[in-house]
N, C-alpha and C. Protein backbone atom coordinates (compact mmCIF):
# COMPACT_ATOMS: atom_id res chain seq x y z
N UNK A 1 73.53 160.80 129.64
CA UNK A 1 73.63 160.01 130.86
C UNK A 1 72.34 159.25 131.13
N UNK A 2 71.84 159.03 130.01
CA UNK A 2 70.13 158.82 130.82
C UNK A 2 70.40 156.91 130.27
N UNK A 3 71.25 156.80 129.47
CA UNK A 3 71.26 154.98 129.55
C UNK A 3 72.10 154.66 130.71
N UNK A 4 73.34 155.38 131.43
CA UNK A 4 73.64 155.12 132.84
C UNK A 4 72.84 155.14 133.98
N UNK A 5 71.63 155.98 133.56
CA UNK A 5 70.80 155.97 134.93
C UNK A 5 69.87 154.87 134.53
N UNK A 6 69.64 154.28 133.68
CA UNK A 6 69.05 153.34 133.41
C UNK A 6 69.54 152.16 133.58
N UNK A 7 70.33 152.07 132.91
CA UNK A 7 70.95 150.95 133.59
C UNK A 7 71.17 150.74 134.91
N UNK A 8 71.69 151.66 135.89
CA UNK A 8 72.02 151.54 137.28
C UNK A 8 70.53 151.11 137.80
N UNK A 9 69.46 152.12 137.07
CA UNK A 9 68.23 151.41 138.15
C UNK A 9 67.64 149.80 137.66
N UNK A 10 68.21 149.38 136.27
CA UNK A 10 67.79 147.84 136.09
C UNK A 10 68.95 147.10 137.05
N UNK A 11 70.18 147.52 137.33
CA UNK A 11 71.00 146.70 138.15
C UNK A 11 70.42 146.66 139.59
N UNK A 12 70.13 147.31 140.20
CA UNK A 12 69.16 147.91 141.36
C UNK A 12 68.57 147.31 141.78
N UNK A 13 67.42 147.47 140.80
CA UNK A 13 66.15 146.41 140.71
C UNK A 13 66.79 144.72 140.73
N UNK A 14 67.60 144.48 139.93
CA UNK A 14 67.48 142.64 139.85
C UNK A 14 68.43 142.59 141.26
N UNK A 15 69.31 143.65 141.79
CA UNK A 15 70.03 143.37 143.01
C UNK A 15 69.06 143.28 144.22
N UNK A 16 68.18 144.28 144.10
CA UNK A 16 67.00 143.95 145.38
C UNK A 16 66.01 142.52 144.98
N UNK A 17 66.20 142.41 143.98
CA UNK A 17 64.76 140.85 143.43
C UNK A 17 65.62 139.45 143.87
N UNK A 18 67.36 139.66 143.82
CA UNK A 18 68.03 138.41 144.03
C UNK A 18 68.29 137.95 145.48
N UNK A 19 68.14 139.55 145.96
CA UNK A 19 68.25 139.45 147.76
C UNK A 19 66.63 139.09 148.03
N UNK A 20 65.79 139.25 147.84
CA UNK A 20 64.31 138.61 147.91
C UNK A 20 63.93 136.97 147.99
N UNK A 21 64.67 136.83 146.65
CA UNK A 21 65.17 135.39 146.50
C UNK A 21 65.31 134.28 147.13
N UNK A 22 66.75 135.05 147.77
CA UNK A 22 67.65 134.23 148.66
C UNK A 22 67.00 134.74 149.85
N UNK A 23 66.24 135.55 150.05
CA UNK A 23 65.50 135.68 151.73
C UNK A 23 64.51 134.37 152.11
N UNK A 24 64.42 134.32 150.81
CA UNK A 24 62.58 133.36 149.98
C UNK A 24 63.38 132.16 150.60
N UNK A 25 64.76 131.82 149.71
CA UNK A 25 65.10 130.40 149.90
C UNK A 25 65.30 130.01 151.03
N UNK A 26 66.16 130.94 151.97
CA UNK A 26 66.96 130.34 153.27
C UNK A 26 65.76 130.34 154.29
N UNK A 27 64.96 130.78 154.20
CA UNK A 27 63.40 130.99 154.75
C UNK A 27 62.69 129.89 154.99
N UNK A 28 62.71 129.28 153.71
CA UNK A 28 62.14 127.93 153.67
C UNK A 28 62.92 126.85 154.31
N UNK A 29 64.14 126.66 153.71
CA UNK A 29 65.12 125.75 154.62
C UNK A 29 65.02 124.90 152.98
N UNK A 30 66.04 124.99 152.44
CA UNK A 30 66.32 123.39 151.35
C UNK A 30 65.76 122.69 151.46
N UNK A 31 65.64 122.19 151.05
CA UNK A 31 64.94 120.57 151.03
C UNK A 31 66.43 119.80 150.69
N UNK A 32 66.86 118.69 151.38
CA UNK A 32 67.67 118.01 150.88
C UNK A 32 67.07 116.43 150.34
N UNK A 33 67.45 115.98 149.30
CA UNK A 33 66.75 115.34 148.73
C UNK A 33 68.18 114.09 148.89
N UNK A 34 67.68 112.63 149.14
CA UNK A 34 68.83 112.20 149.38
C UNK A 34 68.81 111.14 148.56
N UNK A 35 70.03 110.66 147.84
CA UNK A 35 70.02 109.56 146.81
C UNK A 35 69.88 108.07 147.28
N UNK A 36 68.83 107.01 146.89
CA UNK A 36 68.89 105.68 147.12
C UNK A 36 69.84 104.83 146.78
N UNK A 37 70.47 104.23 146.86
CA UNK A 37 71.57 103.88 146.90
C UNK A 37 70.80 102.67 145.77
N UNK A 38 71.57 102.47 144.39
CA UNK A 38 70.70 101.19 143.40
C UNK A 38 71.38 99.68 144.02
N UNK A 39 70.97 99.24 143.37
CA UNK A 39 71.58 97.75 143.33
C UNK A 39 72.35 97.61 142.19
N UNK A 40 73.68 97.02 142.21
CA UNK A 40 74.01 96.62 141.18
C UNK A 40 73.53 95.78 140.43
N UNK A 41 73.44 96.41 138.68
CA UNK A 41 72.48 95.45 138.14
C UNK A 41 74.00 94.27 137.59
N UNK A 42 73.25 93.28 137.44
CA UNK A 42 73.78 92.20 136.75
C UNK A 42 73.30 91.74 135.61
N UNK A 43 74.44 92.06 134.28
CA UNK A 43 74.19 91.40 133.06
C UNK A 43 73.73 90.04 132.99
N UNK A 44 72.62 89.68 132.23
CA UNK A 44 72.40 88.18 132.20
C UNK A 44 73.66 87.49 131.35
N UNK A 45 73.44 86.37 131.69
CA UNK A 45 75.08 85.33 131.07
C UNK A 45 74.33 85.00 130.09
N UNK A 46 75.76 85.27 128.66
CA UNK A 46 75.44 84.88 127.52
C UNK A 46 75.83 83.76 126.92
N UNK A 47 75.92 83.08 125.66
CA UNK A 47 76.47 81.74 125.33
C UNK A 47 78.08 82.79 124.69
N UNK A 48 79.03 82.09 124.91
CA UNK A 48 80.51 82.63 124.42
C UNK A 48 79.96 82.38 122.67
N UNK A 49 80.70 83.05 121.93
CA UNK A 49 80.02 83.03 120.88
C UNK A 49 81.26 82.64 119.51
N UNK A 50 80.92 82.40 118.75
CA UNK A 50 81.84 82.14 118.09
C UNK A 50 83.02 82.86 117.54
N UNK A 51 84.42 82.17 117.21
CA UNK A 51 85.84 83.19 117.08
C UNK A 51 85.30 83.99 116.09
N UNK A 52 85.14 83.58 114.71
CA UNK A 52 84.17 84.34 113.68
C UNK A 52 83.62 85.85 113.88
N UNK A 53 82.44 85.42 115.10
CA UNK A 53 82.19 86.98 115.46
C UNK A 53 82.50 87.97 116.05
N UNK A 54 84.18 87.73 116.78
CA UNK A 54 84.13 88.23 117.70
C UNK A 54 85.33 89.19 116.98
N UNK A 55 85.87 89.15 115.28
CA UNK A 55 86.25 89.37 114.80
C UNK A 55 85.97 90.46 114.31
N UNK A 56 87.07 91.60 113.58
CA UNK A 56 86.62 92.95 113.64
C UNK A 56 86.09 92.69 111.70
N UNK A 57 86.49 91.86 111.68
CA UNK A 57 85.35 91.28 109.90
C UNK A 57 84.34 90.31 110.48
N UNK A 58 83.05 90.47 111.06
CA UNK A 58 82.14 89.89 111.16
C UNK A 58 81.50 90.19 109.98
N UNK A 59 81.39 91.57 109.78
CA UNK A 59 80.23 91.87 108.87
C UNK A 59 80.79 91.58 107.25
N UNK A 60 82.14 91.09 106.69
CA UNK A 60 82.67 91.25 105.83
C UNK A 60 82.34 89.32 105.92
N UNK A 61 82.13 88.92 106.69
CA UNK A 61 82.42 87.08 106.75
C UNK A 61 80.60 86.78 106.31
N UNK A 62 79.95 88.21 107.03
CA UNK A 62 78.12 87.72 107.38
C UNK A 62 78.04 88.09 105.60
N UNK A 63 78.37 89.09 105.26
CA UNK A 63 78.10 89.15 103.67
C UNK A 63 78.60 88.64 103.00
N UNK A 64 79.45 87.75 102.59
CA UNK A 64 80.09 86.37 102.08
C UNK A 64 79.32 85.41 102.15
N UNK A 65 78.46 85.04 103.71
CA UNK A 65 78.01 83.92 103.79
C UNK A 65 76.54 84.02 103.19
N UNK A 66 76.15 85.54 103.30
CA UNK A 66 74.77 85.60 102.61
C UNK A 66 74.94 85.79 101.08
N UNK A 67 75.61 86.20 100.36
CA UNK A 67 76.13 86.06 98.91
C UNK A 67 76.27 84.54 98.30
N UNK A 68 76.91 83.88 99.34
CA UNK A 68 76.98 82.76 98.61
C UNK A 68 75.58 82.13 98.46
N UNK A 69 74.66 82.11 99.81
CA UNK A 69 73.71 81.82 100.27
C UNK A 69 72.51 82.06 99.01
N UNK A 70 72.64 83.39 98.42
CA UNK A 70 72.10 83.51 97.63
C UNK A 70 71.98 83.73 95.74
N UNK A 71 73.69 83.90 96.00
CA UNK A 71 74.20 83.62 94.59
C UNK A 71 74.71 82.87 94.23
N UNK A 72 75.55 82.14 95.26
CA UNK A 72 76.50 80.90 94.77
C UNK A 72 78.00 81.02 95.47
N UNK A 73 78.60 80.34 95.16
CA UNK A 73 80.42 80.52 95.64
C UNK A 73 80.63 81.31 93.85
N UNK A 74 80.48 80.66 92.77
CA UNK A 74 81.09 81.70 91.69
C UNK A 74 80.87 83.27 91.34
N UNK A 75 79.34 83.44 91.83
CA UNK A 75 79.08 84.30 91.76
C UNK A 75 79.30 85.35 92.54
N UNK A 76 79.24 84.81 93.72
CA UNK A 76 79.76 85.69 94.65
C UNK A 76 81.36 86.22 95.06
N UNK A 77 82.02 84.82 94.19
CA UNK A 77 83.90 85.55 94.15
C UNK A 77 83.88 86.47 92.68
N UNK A 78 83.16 86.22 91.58
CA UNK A 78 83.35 87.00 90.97
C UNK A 78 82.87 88.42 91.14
N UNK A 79 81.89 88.81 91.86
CA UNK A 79 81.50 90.06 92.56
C UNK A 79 82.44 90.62 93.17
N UNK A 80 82.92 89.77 94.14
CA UNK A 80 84.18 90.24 95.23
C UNK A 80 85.50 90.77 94.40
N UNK A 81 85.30 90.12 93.25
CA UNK A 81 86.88 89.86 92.87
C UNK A 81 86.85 91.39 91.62
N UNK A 82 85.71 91.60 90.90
CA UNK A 82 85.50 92.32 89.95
C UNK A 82 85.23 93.65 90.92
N UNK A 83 84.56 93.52 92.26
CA UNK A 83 84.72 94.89 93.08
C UNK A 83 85.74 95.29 93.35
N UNK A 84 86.96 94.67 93.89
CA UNK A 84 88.21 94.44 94.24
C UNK A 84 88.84 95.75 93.49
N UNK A 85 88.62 94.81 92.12
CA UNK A 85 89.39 95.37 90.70
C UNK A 85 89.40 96.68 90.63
N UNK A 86 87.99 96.80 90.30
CA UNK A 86 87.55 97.70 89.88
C UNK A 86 88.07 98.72 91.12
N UNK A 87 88.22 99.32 92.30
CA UNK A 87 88.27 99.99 93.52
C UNK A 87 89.71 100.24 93.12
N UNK A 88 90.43 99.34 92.75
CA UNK A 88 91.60 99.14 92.57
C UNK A 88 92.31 99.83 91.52
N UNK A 89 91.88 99.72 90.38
CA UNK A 89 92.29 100.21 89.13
C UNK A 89 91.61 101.99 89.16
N UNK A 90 91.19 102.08 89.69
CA UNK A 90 90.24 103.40 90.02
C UNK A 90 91.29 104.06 91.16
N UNK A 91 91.89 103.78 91.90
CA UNK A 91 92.76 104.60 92.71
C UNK A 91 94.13 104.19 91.83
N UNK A 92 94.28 103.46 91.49
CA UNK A 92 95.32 103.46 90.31
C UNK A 92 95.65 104.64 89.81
N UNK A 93 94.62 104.75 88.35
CA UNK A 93 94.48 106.00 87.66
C UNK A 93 94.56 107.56 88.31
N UNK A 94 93.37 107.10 89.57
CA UNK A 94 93.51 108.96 90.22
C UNK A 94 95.25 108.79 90.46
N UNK A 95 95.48 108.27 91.21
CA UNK A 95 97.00 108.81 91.53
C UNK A 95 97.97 108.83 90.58
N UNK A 96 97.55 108.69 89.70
CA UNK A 96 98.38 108.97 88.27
C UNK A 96 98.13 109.80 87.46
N UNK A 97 96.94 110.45 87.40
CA UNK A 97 96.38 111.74 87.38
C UNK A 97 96.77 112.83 88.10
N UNK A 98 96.69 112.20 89.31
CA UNK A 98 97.06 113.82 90.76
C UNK A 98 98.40 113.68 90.21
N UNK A 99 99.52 113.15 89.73
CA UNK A 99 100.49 113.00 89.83
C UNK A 99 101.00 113.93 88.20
N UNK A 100 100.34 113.62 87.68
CA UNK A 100 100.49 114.45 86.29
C UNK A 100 99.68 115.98 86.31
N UNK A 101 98.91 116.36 87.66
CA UNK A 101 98.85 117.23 87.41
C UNK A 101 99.47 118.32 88.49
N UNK A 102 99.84 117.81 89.30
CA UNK A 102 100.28 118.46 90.27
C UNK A 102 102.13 118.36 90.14
């Protein structure tokens, strides 16, 4: 019985330290702290921007335009076109694989 009496006197103890506490707090009186009310902020106005970007392929149109920019129009469809492929013929095969083995 001696971890029941132990325990009862740690419950004891933090029951008399929490009533101390709250003697401490209501003693003092809260402080109520009261919120300022903000200003609504206002976004600055932007220029409307082009249909292009507002597109869920911006970033597929911005790397096209920098490819060409820096490789060319041939070079850059044959990249596109040989990535394409290649992505392509590659899920090809797996599923013709999973399919022969499963």
């Amino acid at each position: 019985m001696k971890h029941a009496e132990a325990q009862g006197a740690v419950l004891a103890r933090m029951a008399e330290s929490r009533a101390e506490l709250i003697a401490a707090h209501t003693a003092d009186g809260p402080l109520r702290v009261t919120r300022v009310p903000r200003a609504p902020r206002t976004l600055p106005t932007t220029r409307p921007v082009p249909w292009f970007l507002r597109s869920p392929n911006a970033e597929l149109i911005a790397l096209a335009l920098v490819g060409i920019a820096i490789l060319g129009v041939r070079r850059t469809v044959q990249t596109a076109v040989g990535a394409g492929l290649s992505a392509s013929t590659h899920r090809a095969f797996s599923d013709v694989l999973d399919a022969l083995r499963g």
